[in-house]
C-alpha atoms as a PDB file:
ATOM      1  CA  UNK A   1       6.321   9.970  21.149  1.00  0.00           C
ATOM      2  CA  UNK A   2       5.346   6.372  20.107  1.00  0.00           C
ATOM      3  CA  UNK A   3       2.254   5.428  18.350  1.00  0.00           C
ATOM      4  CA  UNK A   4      -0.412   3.679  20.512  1.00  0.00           C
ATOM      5  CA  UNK A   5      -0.791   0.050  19.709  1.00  0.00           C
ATOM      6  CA  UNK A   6      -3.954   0.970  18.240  1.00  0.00           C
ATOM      7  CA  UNK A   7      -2.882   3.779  16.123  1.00  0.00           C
ATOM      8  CA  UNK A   8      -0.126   0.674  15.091  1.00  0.00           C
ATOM      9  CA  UNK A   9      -2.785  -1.634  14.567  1.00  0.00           C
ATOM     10  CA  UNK A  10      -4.718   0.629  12.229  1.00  0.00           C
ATOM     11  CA  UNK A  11      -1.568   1.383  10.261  1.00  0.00           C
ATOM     12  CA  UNK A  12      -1.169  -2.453   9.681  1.00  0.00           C
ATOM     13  CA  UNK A  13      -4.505  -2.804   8.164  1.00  0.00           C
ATOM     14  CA  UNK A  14      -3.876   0.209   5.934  1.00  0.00           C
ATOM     15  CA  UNK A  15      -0.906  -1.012   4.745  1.00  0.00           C
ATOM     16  CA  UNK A  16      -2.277  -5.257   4.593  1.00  0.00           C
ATOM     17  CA  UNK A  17      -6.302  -4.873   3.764  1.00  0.00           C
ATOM     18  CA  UNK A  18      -4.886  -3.730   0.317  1.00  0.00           C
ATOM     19  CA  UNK A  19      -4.117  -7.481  -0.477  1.00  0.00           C
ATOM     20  CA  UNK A  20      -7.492  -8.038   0.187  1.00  0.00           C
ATOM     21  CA  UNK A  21      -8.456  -5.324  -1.602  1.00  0.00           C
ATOM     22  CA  UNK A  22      -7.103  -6.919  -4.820  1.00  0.00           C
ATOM     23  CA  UNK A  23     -10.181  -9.213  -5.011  1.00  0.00           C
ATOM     24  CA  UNK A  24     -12.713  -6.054  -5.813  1.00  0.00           C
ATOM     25  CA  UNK A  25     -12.513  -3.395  -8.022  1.00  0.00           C
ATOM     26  CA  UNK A  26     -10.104  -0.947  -6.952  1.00  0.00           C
ATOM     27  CA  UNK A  27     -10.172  -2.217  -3.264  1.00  0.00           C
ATOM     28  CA  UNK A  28      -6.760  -2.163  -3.028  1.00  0.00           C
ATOM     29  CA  UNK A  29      -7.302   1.757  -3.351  1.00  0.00           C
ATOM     30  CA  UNK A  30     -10.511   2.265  -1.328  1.00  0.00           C
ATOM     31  CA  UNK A  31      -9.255   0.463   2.086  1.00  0.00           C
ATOM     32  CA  UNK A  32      -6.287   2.649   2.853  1.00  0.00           C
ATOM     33  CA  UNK A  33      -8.496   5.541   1.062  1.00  0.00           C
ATOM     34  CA  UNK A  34     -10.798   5.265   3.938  1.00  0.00           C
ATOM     35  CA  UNK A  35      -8.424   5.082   6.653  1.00  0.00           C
ATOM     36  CA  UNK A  36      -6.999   7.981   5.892  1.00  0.00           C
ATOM     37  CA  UNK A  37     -10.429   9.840   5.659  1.00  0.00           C
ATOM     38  CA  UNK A  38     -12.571   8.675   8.360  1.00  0.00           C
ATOM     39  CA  UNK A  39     -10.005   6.588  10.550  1.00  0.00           C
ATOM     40  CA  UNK A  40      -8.697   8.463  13.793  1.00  0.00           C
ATOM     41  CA  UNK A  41      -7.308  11.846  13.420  1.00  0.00           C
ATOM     42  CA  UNK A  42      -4.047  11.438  14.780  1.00  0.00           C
ATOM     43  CA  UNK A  43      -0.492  12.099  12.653  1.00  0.00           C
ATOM     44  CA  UNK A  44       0.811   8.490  12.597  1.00  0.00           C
ATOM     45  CA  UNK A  45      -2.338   6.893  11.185  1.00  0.00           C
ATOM     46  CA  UNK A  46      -2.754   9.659   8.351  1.00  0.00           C
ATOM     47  CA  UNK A  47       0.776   9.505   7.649  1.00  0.00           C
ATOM     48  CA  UNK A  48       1.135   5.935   7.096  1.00  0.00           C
ATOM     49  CA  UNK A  49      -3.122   5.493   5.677  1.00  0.00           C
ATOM     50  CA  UNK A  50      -1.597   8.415   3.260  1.00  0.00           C
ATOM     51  CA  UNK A  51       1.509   6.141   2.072  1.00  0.00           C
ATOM     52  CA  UNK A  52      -0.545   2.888   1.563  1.00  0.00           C
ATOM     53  CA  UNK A  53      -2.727   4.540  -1.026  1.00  0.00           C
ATOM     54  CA  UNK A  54      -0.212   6.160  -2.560  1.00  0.00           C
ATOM     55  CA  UNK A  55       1.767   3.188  -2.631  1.00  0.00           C
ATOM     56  CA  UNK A  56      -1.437   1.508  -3.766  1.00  0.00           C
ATOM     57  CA  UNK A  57      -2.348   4.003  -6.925  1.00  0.00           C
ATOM     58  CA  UNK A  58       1.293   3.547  -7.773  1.00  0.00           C
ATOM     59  CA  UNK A  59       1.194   0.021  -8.111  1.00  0.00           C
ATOM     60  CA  UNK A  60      -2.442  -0.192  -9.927  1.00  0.00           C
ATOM     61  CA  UNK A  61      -0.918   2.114 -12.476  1.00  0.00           C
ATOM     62  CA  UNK A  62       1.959  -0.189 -12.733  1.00  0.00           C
ATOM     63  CA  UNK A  63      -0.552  -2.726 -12.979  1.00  0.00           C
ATOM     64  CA  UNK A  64      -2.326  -1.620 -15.641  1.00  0.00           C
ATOM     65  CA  UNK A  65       1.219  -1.277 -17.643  1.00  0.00           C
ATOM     66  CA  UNK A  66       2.402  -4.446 -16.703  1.00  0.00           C
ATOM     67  CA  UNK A  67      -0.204  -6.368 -17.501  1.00  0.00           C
ATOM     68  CA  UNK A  68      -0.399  -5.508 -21.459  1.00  0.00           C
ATOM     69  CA  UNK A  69       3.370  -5.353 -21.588  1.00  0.00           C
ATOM     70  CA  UNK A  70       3.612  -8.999 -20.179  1.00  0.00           C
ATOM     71  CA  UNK A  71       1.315  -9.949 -22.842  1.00  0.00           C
ATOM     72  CA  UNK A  72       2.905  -8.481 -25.728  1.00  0.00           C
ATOM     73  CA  UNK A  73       6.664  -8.276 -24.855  1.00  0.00           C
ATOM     74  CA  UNK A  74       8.295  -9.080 -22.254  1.00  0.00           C
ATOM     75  CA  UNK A  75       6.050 -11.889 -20.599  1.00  0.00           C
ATOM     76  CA  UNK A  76       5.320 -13.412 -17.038  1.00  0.00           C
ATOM     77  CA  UNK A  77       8.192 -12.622 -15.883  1.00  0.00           C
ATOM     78  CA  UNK A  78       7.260  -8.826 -15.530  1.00  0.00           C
ATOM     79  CA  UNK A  79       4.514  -9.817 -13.383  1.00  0.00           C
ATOM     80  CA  UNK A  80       5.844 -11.815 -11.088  1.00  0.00           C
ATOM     81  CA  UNK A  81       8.678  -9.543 -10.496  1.00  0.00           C
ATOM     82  CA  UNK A  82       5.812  -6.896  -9.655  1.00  0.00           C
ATOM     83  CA  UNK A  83       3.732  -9.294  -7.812  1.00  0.00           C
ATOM     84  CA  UNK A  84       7.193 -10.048  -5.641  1.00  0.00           C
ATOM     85  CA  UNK A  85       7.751  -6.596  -5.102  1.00  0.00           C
ATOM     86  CA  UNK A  86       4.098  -5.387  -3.927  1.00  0.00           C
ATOM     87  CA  UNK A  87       3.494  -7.894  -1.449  1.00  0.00           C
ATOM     88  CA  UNK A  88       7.391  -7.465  -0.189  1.00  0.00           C
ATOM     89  CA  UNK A  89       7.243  -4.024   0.705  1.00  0.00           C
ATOM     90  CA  UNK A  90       3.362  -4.195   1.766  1.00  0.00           C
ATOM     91  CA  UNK A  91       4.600  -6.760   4.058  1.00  0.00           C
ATOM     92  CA  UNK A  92       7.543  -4.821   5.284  1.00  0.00           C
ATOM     93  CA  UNK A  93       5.410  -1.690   5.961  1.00  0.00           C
ATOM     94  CA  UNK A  94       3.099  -3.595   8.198  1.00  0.00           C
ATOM     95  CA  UNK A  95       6.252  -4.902  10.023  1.00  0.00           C
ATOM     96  CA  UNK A  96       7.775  -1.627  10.201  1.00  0.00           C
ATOM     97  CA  UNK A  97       4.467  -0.018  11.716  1.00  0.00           C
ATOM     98  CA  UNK A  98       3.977  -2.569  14.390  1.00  0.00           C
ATOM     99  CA  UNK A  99       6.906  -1.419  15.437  1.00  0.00           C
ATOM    100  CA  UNK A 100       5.701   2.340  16.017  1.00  0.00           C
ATOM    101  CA  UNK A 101       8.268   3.395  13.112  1.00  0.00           C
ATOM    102  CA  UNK A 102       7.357   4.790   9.997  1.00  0.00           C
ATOM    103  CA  UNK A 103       7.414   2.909   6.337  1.00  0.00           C
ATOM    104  CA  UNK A 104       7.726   5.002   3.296  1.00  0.00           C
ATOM    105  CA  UNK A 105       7.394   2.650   0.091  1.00  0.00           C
ATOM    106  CA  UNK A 106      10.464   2.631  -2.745  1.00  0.00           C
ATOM    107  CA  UNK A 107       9.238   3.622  -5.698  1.00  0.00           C
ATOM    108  CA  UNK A 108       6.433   5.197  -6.003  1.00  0.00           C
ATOM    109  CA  UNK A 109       4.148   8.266  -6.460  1.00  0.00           C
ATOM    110  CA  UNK A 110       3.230  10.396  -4.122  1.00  0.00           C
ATOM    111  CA  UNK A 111       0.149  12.252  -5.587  1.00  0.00           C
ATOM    112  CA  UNK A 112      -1.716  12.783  -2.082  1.00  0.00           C
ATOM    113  CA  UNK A 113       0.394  15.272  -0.006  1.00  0.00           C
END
């Protein structure tokens, strides 16, 4: 069965609000976070509210390696690649969803099960 257009819309903001997110500490985290706790109780929304914050601790823990690594070694570069490649597949997941199909990120951890 195919997700409802709002159980697609609510997958799109867990997967997009993260960029948002970015501006306060560990918002990035907390947005999809809250989908998945107190949004609607249906299996696509948890599914894809669970894969944005994993796909969201992964890439603050990336972040915080990244970012002391750029600085000491290997330079911007490093960053920009993982700037690319967070809004990329953030991006793709949101298309993916509005299209009633599941995303699953490249990648990452998944620590929530």
């Amino acid at each position: 069965m195919e997700p409802s257009r709002d159980d697609r819309n609510i997958a799109i903001v867990a997967h997009l609000a993260p960029i948002f997110g970015y501006l306060i500490a560990i918002g990035q985290i907390l947005i999809p976070l809250l989908i998945y706790i107190f949004g609607p109780d249906r299996l696509f929304v948890k599914e894809q509210a669970k894969e944005a914050l994993n796909a969201q601790i992964s890439y603050t823990l990336y972040w915080l390696l990244a970012i002391p690594l750029a600085f000491i070694l290997i330079g911007i570069p490093l960053v920009i690649i993982l700037a690319i490649l967070v809004i990329w597949t953030m991006i793709a997941a949101a298309i993916a969803v509005s299209e009633g199909k599941s995303y699953r990120y490249p990648f990452i951890f998944r620590l929530i099960r």
